[in-house]
Protein backbone atom coordinates (compact mmCIF):
# COMPACT_ATOMS: atom_id res chain seq x y z
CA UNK A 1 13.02 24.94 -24.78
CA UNK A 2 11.28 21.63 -24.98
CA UNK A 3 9.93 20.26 -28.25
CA UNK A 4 7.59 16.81 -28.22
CA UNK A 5 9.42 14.32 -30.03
CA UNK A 6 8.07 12.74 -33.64
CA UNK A 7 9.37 9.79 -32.33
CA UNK A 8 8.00 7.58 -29.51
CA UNK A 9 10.39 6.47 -27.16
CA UNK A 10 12.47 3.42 -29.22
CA UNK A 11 13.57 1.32 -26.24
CA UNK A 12 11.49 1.84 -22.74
CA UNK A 13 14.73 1.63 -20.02
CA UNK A 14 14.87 -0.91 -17.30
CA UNK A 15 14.42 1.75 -14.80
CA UNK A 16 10.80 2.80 -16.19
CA UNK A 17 9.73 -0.41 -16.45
CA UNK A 18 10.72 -1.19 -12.45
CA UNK A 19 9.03 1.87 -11.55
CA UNK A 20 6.42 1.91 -8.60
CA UNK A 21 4.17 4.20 -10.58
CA UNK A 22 3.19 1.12 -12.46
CA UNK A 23 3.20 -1.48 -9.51
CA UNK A 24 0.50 -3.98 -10.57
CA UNK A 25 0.54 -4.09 -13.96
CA UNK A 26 2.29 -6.61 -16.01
CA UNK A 27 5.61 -6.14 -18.12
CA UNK A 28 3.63 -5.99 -21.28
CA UNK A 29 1.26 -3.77 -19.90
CA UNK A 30 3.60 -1.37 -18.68
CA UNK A 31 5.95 -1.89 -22.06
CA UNK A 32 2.43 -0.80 -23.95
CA UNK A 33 1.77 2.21 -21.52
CA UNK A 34 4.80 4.26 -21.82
CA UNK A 35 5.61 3.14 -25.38
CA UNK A 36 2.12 5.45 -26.18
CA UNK A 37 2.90 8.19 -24.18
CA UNK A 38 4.24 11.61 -25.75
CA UNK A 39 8.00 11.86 -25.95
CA UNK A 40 9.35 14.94 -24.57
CA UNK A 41 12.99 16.15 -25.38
CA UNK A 42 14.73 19.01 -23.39
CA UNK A 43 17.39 21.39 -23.03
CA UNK A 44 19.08 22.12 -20.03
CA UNK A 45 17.23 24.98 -17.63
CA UNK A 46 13.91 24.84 -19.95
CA UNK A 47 11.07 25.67 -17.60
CA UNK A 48 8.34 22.80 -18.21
CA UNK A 49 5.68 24.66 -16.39
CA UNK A 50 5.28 27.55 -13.62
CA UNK A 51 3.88 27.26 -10.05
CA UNK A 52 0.57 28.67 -10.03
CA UNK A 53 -0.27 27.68 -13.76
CA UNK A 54 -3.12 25.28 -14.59
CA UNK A 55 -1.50 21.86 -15.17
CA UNK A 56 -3.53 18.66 -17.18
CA UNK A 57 0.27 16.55 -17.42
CA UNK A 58 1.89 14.05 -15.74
CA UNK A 59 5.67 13.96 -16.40
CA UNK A 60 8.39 10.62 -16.14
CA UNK A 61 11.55 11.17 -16.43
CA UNK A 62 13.47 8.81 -18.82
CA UNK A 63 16.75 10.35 -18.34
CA UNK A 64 18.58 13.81 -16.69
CA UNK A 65 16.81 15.82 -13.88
CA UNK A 66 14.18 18.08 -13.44
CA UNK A 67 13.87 20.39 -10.03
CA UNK A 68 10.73 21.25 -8.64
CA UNK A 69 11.19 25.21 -6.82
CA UNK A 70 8.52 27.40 -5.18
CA UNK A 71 9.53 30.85 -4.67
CA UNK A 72 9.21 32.14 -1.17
CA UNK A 73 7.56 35.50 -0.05
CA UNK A 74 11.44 37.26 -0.25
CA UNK A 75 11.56 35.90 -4.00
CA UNK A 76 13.95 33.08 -3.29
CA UNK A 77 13.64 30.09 -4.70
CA UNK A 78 13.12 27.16 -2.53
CA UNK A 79 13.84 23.34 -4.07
CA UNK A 80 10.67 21.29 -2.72
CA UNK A 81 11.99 17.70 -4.87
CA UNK A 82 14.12 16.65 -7.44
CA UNK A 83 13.52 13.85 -10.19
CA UNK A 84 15.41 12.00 -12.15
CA UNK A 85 15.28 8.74 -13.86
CA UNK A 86 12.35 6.85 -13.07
CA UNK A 87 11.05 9.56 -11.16
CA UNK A 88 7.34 11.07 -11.67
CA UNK A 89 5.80 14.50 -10.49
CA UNK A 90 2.93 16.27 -11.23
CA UNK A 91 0.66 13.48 -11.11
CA UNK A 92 -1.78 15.43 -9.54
CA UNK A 93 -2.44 17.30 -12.43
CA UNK A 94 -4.26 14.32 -14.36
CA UNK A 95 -6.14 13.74 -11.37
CA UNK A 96 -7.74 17.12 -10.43
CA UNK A 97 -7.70 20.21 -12.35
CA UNK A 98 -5.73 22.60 -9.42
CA UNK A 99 -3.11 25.23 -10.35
CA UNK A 100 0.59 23.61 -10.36
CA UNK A 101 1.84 23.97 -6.68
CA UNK A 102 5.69 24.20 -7.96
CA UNK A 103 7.76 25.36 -11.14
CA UNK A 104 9.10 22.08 -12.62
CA UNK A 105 13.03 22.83 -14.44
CA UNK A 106 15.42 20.85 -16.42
CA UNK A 107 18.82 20.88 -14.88
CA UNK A 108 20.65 18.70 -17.60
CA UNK A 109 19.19 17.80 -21.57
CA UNK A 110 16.29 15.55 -19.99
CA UNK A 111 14.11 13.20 -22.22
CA UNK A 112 10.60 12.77 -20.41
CA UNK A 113 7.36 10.97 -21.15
CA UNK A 114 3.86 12.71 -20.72
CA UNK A 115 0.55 11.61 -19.84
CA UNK A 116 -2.34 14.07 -20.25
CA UNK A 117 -5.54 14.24 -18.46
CA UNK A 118 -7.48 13.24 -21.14
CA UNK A 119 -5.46 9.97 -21.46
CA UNK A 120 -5.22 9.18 -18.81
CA UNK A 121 -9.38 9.13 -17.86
CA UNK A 122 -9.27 6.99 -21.19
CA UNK A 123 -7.12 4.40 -19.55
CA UNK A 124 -9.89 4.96 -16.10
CA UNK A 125 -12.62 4.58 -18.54
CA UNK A 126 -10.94 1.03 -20.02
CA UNK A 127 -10.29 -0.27 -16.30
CA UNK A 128 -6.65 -0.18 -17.67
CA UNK A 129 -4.20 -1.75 -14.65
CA UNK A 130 -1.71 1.52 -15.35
CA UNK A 131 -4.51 3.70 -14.65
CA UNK A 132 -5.39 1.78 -11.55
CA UNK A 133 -1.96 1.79 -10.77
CA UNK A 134 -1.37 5.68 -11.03
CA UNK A 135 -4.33 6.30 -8.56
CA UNK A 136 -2.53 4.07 -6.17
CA UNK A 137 1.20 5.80 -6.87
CA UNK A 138 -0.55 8.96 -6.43
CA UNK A 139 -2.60 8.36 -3.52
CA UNK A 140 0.43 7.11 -1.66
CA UNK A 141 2.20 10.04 -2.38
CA UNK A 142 -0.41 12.47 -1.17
CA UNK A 143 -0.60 10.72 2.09
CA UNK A 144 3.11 10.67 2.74
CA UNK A 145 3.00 14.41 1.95
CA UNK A 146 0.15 14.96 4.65
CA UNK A 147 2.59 13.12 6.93
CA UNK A 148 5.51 14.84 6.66
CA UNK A 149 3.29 18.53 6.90
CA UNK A 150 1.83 16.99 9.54
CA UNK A 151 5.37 16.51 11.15
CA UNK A 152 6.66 19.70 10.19
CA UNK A 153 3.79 21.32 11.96
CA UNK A 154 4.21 19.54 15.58
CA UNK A 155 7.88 20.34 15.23
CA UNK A 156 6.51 24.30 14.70
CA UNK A 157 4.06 24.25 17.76
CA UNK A 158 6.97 22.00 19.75
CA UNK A 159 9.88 24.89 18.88
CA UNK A 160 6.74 27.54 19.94
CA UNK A 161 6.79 26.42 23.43
C-alpha cells in the first residue's frame, strides 16, 4: 500500500539535488522543485502502477527501490530496470498520455516524490528551468532506449544468419 504523505519532504537529500533529471537548473531552483512535489510513502512489494494502465506521474525515488517488470507471453515476469535513490522512471507519462509500458514495485519501504501531468505543463507553461530540464532528461533517455533496441535487433538478424 502506498499512502501520499501530509507532509512534504522535510530535508531534500544530496542525492536528489545532484540528480541529472534536473541538470540546468540552479540549487535553489531544484531545492524549490522537489520541495512542492507530492510525498509518497511505501511499503515493501506495493504495486505503484500496472503495465498497460494509463499513467499521468512521474516518480523519484528518495530512498529504497522500486523494480520495473513486464510479464512475458509464458506469464513470467521479466525485470526491464531498477531504481533507487536518485533514480526517476515513468517520465514519459507527464509527457504523453500512452498506457504504462511496465508494472513499477517497491522492493523495500521506499519514500518517492511525484510529479503529475498537470504540474508539470504548469512548470512548461512558466518556462520553469526543471521543466526544461525534464524534457531534456527524458529525451535523452528515449534515445538511449532506441539505441540499445536498435542493438538488440542487429544482434537478432546477426544470430539469424
Amino acid at each position: 500500500m502506498f499512502r501520499f504523505s501530509p507532509t512534504p519532504l522535510n530535508a531534500v537529500p544530496e542525492e536528489l539535488l545532484r540528480s541529472p533529471l534536473l541538470d540546468g537548473a540552479t540549487l535553489e531552483q531544484r531545492q524549490a522543485f522537489l520541495t512542492d512535489l507530492r510525498h509518497v510513502r511505501a511499503d515493501p512489494r506495493t504495486v505503484l502502477y500496472n503495465a498497460g494502465e494509463p499513467g499521468d506521474t512521474l516518480w523519484i525515488v528518495v530512498s529504497g527501490t522500486v523494480t520495473l517488470t513486464r510479464e512475458t507471453e509464458s506469464e513470467q515476469q521479466v525485470e526491464l530496470d531498477r531504481s533507487s535513490a536518485g533514480d526517476v522512471f515513468g517520465e514519459m507519462a507527464v509527457i504523453s498520455p500512452a498506457t504504462r509500458a511496465a508494472t513499477a514495485t517497491t522492493v523495500t519501504q521506499t519514500e518517492l516524490l511525484v510529479l503529475t501531468r498537470g504540474r508539470f505543463r504548469q512548470l512548461i507553461e512558466a518556462r520553469d528551468p526543471c521543466a526544461e530540464a525534464i524534457l531534456r532528461y527524458a529525451t535523452l533517455r528515449i534515445c538511449r532506449r532506441l539505441r540499445q533496441a536498435d542493438a538488440r535487433i542487429d544482434l537478432a538478424h546477426k544470430v539469424k544468419r
